[in-house]
Protein backbone atom coordinates (compact mmCIF):
# COMPACT_ATOMS: atom_id res chain seq x y z
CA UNK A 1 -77.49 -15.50 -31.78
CA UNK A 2 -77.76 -14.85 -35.42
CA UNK A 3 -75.31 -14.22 -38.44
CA UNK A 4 -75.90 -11.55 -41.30
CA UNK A 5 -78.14 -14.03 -43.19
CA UNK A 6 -78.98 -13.13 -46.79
CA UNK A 7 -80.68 -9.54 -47.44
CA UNK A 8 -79.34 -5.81 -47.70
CA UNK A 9 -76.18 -5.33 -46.27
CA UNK A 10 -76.62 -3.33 -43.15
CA UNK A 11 -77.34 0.30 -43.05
CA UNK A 12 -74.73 2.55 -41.83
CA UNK A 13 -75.09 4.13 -38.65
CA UNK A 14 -77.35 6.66 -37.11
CA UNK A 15 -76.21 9.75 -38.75
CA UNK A 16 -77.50 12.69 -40.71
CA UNK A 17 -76.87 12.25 -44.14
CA UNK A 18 -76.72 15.13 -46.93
CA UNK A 19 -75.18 13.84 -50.39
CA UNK A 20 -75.15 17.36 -51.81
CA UNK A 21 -72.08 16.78 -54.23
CA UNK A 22 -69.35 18.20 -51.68
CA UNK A 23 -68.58 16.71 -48.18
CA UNK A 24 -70.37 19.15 -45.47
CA UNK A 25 -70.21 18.71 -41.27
CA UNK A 26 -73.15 19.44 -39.35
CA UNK A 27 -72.37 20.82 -35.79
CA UNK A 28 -75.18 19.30 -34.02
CA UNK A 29 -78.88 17.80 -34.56
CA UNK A 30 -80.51 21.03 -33.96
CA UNK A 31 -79.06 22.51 -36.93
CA UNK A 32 -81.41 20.86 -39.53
CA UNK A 33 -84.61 21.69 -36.90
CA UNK A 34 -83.75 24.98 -36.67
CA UNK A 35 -83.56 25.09 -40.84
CA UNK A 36 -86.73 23.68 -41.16
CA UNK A 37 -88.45 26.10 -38.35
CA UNK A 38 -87.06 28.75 -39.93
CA UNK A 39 -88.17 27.99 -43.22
CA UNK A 40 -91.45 28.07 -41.63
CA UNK A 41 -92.11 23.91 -42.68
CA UNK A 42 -94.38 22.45 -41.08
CA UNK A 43 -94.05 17.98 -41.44
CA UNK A 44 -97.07 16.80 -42.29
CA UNK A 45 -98.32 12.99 -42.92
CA UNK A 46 -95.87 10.68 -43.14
CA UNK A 47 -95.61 10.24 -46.67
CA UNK A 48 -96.65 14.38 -47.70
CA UNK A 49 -94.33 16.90 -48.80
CA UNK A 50 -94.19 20.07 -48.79
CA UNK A 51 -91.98 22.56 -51.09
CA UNK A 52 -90.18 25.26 -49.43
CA UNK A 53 -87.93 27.88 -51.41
CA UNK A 54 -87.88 24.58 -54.47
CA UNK A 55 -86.64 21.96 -51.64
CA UNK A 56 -88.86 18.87 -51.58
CA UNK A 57 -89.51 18.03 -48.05
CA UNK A 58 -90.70 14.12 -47.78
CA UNK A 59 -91.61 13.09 -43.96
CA UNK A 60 -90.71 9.70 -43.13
CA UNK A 61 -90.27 7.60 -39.94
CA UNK A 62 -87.08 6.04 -41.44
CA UNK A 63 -84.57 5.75 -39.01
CA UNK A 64 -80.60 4.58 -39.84
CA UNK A 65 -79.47 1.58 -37.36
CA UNK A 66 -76.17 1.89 -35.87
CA UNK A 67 -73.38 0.25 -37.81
CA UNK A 68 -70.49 1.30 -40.06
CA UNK A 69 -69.10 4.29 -41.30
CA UNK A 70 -71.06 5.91 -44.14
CA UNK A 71 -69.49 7.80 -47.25
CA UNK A 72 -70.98 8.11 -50.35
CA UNK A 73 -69.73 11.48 -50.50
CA UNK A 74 -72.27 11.94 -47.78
CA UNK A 75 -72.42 15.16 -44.59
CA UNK A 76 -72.00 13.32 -41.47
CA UNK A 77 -73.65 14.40 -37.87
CA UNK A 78 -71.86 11.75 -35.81
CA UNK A 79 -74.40 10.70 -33.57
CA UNK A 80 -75.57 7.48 -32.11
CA UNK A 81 -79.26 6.72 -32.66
CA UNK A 82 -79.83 6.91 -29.15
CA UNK A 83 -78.71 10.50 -29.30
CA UNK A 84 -80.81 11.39 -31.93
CA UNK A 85 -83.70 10.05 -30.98
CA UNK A 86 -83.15 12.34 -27.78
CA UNK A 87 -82.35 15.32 -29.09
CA UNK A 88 -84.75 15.26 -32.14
CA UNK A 89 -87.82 14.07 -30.05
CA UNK A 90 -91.01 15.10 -31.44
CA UNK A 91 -89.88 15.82 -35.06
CA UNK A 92 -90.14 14.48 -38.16
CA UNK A 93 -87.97 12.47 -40.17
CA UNK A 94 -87.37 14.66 -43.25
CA UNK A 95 -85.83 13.86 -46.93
CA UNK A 96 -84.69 17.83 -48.85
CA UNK A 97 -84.25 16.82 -52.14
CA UNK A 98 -83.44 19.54 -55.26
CA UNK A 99 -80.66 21.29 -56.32
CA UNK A 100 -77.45 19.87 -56.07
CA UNK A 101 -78.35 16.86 -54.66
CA UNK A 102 -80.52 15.12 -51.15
CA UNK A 103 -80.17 15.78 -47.44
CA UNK A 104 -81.62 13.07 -45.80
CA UNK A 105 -82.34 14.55 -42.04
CA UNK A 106 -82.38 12.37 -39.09
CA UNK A 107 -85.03 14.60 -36.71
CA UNK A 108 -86.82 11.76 -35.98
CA UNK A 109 -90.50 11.61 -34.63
CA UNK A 110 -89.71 8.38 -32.92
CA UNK A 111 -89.16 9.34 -28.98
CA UNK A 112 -87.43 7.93 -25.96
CA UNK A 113 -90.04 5.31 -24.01
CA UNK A 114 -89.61 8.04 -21.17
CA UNK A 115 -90.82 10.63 -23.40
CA UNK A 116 -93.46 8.39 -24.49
CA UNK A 117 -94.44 7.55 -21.31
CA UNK A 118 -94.90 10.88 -19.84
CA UNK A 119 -96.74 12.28 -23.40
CA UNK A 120 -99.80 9.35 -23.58
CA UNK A 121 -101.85 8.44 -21.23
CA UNK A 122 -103.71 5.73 -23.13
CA UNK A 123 -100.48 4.18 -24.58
CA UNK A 124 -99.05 4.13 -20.96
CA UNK A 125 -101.87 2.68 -19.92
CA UNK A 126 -101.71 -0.03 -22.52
CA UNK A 127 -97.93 -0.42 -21.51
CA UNK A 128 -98.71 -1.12 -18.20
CA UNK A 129 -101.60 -4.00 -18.71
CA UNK A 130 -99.19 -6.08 -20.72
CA UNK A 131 -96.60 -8.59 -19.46
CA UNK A 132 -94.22 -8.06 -21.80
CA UNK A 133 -91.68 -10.71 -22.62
CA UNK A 134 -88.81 -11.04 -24.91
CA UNK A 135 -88.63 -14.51 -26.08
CA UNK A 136 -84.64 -14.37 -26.89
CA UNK A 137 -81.82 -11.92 -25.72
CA UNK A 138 -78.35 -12.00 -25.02
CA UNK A 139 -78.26 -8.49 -23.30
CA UNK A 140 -76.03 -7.29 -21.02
CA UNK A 141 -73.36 -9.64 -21.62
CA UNK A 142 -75.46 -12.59 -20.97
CA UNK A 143 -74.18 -14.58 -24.30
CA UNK A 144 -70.03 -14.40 -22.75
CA UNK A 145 -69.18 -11.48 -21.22
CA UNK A 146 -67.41 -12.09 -17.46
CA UNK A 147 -69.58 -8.88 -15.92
CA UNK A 148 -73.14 -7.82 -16.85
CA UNK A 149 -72.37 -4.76 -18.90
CA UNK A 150 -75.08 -2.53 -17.63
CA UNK A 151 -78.08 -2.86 -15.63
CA UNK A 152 -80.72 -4.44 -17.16
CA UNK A 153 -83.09 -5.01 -14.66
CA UNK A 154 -83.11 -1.25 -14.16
CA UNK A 155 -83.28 -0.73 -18.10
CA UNK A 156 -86.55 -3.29 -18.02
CA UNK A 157 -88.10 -1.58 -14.62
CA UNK A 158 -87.80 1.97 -16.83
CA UNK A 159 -89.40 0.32 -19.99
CA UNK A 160 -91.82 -1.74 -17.97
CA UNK A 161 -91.16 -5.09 -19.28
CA UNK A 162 -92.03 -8.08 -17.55
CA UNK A 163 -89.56 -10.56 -18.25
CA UNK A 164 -86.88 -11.23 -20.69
CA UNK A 165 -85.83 -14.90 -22.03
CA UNK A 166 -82.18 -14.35 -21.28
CA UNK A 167 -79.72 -17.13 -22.50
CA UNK A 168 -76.04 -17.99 -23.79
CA UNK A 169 -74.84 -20.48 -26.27
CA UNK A 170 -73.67 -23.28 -25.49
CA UNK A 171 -71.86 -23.61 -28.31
CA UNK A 172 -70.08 -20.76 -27.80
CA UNK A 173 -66.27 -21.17 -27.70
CA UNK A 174 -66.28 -23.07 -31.00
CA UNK A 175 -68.10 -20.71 -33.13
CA UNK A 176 -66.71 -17.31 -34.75
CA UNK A 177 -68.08 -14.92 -36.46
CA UNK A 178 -66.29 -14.29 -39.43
CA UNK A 179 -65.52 -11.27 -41.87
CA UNK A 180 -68.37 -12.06 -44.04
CA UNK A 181 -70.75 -11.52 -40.76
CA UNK A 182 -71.77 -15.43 -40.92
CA UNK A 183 -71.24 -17.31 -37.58
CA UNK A 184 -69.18 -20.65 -38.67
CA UNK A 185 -67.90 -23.73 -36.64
CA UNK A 186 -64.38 -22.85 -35.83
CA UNK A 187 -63.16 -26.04 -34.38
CA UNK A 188 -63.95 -29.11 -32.62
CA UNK A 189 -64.80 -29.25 -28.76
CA UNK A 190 -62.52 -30.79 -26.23
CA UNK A 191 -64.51 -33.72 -24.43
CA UNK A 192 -66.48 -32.06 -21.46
CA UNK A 193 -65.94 -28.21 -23.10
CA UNK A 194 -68.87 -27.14 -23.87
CA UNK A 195 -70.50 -28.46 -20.46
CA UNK A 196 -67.76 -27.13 -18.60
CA UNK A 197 -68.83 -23.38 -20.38
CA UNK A 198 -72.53 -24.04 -19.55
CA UNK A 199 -71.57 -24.43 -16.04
CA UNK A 200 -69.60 -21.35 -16.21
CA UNK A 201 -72.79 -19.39 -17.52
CA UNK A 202 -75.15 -20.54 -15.05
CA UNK A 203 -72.93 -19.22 -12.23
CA UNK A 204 -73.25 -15.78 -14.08
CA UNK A 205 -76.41 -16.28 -14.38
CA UNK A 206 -76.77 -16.54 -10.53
CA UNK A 207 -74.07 -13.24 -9.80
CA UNK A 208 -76.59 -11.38 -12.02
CA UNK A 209 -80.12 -12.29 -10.63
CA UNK A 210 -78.45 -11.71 -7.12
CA UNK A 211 -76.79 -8.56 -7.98
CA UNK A 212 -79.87 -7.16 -10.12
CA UNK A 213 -82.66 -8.15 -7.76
CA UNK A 214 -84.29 -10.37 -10.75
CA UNK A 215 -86.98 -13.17 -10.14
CA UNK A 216 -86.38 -16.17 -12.10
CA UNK A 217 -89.79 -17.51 -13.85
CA UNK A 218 -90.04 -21.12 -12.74
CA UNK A 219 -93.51 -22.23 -12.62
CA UNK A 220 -97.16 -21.62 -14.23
CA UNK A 221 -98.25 -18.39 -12.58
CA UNK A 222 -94.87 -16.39 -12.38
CA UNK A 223 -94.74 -14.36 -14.95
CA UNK A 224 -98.33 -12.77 -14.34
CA UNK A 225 -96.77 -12.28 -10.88
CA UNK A 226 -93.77 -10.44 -12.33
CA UNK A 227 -96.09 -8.38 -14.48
CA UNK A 228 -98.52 -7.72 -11.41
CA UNK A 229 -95.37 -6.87 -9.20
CA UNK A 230 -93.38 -5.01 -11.71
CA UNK A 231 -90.24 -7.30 -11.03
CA UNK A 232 -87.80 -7.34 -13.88
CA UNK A 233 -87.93 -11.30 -13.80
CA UNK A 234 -85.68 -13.96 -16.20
CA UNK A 235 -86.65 -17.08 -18.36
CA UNK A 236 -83.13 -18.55 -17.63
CA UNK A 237 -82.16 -20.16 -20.84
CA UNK A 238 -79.60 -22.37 -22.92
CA UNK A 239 -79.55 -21.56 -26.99
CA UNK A 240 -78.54 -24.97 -28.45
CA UNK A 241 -77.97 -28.30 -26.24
CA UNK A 242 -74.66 -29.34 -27.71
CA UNK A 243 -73.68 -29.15 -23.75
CA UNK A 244 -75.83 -32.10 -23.40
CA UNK A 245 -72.77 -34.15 -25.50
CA UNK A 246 -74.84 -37.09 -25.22
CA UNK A 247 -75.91 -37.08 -21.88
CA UNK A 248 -79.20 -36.34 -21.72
CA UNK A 249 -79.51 -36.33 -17.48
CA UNK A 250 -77.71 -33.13 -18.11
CA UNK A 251 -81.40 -31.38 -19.12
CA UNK A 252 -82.20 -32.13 -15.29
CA UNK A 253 -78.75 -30.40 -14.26
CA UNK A 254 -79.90 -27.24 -15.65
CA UNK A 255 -83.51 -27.52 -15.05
CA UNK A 256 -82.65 -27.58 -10.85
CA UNK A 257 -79.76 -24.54 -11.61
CA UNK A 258 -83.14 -22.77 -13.03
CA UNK A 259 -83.39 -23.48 -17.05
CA UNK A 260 -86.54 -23.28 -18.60
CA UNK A 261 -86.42 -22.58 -21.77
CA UNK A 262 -84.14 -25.22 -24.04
CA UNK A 263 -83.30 -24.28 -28.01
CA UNK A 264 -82.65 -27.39 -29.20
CA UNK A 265 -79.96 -26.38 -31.95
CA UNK A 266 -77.88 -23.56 -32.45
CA UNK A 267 -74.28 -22.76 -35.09
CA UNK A 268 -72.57 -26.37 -34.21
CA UNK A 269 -73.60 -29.68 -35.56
CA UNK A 270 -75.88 -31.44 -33.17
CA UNK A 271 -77.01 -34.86 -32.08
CA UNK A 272 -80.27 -33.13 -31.46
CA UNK A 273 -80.79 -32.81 -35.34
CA UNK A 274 -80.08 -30.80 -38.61
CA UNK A 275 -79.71 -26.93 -38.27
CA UNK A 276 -80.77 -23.79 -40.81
CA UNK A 277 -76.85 -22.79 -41.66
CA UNK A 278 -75.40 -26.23 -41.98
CA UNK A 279 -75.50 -28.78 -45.02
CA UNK A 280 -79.07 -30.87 -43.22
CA UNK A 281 -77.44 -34.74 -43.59
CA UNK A 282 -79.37 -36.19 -39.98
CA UNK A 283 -82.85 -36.59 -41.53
CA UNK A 284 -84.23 -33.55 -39.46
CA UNK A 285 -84.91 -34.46 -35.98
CA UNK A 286 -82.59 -37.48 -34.04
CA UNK A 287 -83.58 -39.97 -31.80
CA UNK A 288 -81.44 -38.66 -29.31
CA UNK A 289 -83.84 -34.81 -29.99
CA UNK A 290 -86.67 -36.83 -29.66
CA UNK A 291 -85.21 -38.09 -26.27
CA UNK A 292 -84.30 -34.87 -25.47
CA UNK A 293 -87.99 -33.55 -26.47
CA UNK A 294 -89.74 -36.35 -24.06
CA UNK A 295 -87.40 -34.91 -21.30
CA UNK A 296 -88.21 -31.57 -21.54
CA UNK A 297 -91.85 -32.51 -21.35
CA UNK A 298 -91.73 -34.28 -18.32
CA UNK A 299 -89.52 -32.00 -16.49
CA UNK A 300 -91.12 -28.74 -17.61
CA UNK A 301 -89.08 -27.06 -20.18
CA UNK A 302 -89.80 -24.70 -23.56
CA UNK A 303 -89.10 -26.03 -26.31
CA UNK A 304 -87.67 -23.75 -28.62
CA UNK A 305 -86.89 -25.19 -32.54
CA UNK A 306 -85.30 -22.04 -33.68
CA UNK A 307 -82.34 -22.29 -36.21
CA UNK A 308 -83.62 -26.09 -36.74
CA UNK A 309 -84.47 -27.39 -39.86
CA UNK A 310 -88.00 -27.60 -41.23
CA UNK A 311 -87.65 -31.31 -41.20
CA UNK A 312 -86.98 -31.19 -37.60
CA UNK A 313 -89.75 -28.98 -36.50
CA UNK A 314 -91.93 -30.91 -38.06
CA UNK A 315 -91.06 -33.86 -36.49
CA UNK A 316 -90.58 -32.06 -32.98
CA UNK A 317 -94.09 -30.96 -33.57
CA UNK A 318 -95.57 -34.46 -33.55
CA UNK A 319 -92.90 -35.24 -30.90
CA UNK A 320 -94.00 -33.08 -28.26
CA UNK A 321 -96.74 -32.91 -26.10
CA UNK A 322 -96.68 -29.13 -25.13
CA UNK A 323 -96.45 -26.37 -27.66
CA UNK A 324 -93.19 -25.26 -29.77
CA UNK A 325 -91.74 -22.10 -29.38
CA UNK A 326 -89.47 -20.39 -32.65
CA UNK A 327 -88.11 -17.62 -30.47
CA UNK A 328 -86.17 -15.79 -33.53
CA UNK A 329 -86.88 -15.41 -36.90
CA UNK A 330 -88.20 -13.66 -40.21
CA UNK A 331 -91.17 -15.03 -41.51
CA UNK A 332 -90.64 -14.34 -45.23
CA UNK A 333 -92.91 -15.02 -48.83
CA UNK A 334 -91.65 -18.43 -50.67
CA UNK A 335 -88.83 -20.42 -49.80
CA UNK A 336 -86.17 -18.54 -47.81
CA UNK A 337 -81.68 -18.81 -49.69
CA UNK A 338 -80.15 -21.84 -48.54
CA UNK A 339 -79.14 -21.57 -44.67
CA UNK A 340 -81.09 -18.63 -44.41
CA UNK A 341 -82.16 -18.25 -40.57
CA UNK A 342 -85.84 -17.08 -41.86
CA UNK A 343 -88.67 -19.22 -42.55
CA UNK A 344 -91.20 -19.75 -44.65
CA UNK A 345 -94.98 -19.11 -43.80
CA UNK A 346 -95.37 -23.36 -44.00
CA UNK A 347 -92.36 -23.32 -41.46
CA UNK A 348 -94.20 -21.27 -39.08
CA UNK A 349 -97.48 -23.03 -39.25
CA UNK A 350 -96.00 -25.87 -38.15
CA UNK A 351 -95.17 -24.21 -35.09
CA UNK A 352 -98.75 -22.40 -34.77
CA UNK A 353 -100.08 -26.37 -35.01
CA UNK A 354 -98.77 -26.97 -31.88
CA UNK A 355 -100.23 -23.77 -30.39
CA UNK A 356 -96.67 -22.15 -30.32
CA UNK A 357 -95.33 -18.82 -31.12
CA UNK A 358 -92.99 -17.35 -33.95
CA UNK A 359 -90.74 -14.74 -32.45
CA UNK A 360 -89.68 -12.11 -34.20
CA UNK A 361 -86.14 -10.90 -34.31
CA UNK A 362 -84.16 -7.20 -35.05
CA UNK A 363 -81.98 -8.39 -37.29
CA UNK A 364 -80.36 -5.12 -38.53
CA UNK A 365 -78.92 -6.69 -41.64
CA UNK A 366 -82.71 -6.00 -43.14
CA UNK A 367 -84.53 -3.73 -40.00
CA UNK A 368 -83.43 -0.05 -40.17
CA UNK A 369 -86.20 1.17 -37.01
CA UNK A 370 -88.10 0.15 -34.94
CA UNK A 371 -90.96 1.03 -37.44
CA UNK A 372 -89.38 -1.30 -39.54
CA UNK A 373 -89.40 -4.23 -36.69
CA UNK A 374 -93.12 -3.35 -36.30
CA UNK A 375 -93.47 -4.33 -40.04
CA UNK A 376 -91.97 -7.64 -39.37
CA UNK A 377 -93.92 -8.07 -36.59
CA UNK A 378 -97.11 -7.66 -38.57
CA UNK A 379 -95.86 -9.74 -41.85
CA UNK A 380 -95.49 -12.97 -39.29
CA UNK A 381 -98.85 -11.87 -37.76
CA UNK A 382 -100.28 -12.11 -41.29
CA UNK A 383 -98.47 -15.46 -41.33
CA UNK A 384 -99.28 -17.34 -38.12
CA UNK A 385 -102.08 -14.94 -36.40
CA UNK A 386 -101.68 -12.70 -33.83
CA UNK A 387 -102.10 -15.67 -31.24
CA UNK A 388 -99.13 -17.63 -32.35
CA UNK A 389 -96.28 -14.66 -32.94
CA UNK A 390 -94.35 -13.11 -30.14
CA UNK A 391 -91.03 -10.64 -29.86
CA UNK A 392 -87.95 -12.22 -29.65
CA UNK A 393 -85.06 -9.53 -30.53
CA UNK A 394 -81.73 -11.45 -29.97
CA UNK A 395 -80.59 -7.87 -28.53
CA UNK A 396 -77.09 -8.09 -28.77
CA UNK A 397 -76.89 -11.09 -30.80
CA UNK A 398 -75.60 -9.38 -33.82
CA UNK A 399 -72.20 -8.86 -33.17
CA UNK A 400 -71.21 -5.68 -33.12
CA UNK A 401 -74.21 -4.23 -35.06
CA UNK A 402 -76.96 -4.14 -32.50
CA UNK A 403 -80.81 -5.33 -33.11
CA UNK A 404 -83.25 -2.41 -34.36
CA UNK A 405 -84.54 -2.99 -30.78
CA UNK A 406 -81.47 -2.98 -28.31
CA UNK A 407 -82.87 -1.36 -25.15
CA UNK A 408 -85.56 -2.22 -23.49
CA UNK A 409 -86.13 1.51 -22.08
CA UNK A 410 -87.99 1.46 -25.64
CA UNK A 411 -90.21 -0.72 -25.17
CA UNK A 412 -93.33 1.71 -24.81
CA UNK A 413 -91.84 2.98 -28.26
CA UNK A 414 -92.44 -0.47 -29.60
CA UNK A 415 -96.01 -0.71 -28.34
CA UNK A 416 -96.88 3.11 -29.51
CA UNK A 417 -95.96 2.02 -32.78
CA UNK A 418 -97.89 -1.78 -32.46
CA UNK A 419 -100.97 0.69 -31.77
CA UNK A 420 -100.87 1.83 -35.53
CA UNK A 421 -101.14 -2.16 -36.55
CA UNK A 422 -102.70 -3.95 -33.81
CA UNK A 423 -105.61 -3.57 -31.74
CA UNK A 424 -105.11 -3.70 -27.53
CA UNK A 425 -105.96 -7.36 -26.87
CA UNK A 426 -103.39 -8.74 -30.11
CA UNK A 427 -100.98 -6.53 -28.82
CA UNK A 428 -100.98 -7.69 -25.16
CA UNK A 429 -100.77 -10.93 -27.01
CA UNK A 430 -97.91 -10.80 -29.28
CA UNK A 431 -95.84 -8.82 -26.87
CA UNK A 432 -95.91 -11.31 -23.99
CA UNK A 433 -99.56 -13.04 -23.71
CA UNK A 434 -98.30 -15.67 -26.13
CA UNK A 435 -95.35 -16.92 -24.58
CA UNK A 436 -96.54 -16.43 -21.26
CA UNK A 437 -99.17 -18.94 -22.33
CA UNK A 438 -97.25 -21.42 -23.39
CA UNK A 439 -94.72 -21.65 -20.68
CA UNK A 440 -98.06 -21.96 -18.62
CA UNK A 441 -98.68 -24.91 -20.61
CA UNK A 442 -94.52 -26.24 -20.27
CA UNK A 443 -93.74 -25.88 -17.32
CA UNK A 444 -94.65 -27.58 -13.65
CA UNK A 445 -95.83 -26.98 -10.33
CA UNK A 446 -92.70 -28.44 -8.65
């Protein structure tokens, strides 16, 4: 789960724009294709223009993420960007500019995964040889809601991902986020809270893998047989171990009710160790983390060090015997603001020394497409390698503004895009190869 941290406030949401000097409403999407097929434009390059009757046309793949109401004396077509990516499939973004002012079109050239799909044969062939994992979500309700909110399993069988690293916070009923988007302790816990709400989760947890026909991944070899059986399949896991409140034989509690996959810190101070968005005053990593670390080794858990200090990763690095995972992040040039949740490229070769992975995140506070998310993903490959940096999106860990990538129908839209960046093999890599590796490498037989 993430807060707005530093950066451009977020975009507003997926509408067509036109600042033409006078407010204007659009009837529908296929207005602005059928101007520009009338006008005879054809959308060239991204990055061409063309001039048509003195209107600049500039093709882009820029896509608004959903958010907040736009003005700026702006037209509005009210749509969601599902909706426009739907109706719009196969166009091109396009930016009029002259005259009185700028329409910026949404007619996007992304397309539905579907669409996708159906359209290339070579990137659904690509799709289909990769076990594609999402190293951090919340989806579907899986962070606090008392009902899955859709069906995700079916939403991962249509996008053809493998498995999905689905957790809640433990920290959870003492955190808020607040007006200024930042996600601040709230209060203190009542003795046995926060355990009490872990055990809550984990029953929803079961409801949902019974009720959605998921696998749970719990030993070396299960994910490839997810991918091989095209079983929507879950890395059950715990984001933060404040439920732990000392007790550390509570790591084997959840590791036989099917955790995994263990973030050490989260929003709420920790005995574990210092976190990003918190005044660091614990030295980095405890010796209670350290404890906690050992545990998780001999049991057969992930480690993940995300929102933990750079002190403490580097200290869990020497600490543990299998390989760190970062599951969500920004890898980012220099030193990141103070309690930023991105790191710098030092921070995530730290991880990579372990022979871990950097996930990636959709933080839409700074990621307006999916194009954009792509970018990301290539700046922390430029960082870390394309062995060591995987996808995690913390889908639907934004609050109400949802991740660039917030529906795992798209995935085959991801990898279309990866194609223009990546060869095959780094791309089966970074979206799954990676982590499936390492939670080869963390967890056991039995």
């Amino acid at each position: 789960m993430s807060g707005r941290d530093g950066g451009d406030v977020p975009m507003p949401s997926s509408r067509l724009l036109a600042a033409t000097g006078q407010r204007m409403k659009w009837c529908g999407p296929l207005i602005l294709a059928a101007m520009a097929v009338g006008c005879g434009v054809t959308v060239k390059d991204k990055g061409s223009d063309v001039n048509v009757s003195g209107v600049s046309l500039i093709y882009t793949d820029w896509v608004p993420p959903s958010d907040s109401n736009w003005d700026k004396d702006s037209a509005v077509i009210d749509l969601s960007r599902r909706d426009v990516l739907r109706s719009m499939a196969g166009l091109g973004v396009v930016t009029l500019t002259g005259g009185a002012g700028t329409l910026l079109g949404a007619c996007t050239a992304a397309r539905s995964g579907a669409d996708v799909l159906a359209a290339d044969p070579e990137i659904a062939a690509l799709v289909d040889s990769i076990g594609g994992v999402d190293m951090h979500s919340h989806a579907a309700g899986a962070g606090g809601r008392p009902k899955p909110t859709y069906d995700l399993a079916e939403r991962m069988r249509t996008g053809r991902m493998t498995a999905v690293c689905l957790e809640h916070s433990s920290d959870a009923p003492v955190i808020r986020r607040e007006p200024d988007n930042r996600i601040r302790t709230v209060r203190q816990p009542e003795p046995g809270e926060l355990w009490r709400h872990t055990q809550r989760r984990l029953a929803w947890f079961d409801d949902l893998v019974t009720e959605q026909g998921f696998r749970r991944a719990l030993r070396p070899g299960d994910l490839e047989a997810a991918h091989r059986d095209r079983t929507p399949t879950l890395v059950q896991a715990i984001e933060g171990c404040q439920f732990l409140e000392g007790k550390l034989e509570r790591i084997a509690e959840v590791y036989r009710r099917g955790v995994r996959h263990l973030q050490l810190v989260h929003f709420f101070r920790s005995d574990m160790g210092d976190n990003q968005t918190e005044p660091a005053d614990q030295g980095g990593l405890t010796p209670f983390g350290r404890d906690a670390i050992t545990e998780c080794n001999r049991l057969g858990v992930v480690i993940d060090v995300a929102h933990a200090t750079m002190k403490l990763v580097e200290a869990a690095a020497k600490a543990s015997k299998t390989p760190l995972i970062l599951s969500h992040t920004a890898v980012v040039e220099g030193q990141p603001a103070a309690f930023s949740r991105r790191i710098s490229r030092e921070h995530a070769r730290l991880v990579v020394s372990t022979g871990g992975v950097v996930g990636v995140w959709g933080n839409p506070s700074t990621l307006r497409s999916l194009g954009d998310y792509v970018d990301a993903v290539a700046r922390a490959v430029d960082a870390a390698g394309a062995e060591h940096v995987g996808l995690g999106t913390d889908n639907s860990g934004f609050g109400a503004t949802p991740a660039v990538w917030d529906d795992y129908r798209d995935f085959p839209v991801v990898v279309r895009l990866m194609r223009k960046r990546f060869v095959p093999d780094e791309i089966r890599k970074i979206a799954g190869g990676n982590y499936l590796r390492v939670f080869n490498l963390s967890v056991r037989t039995s």
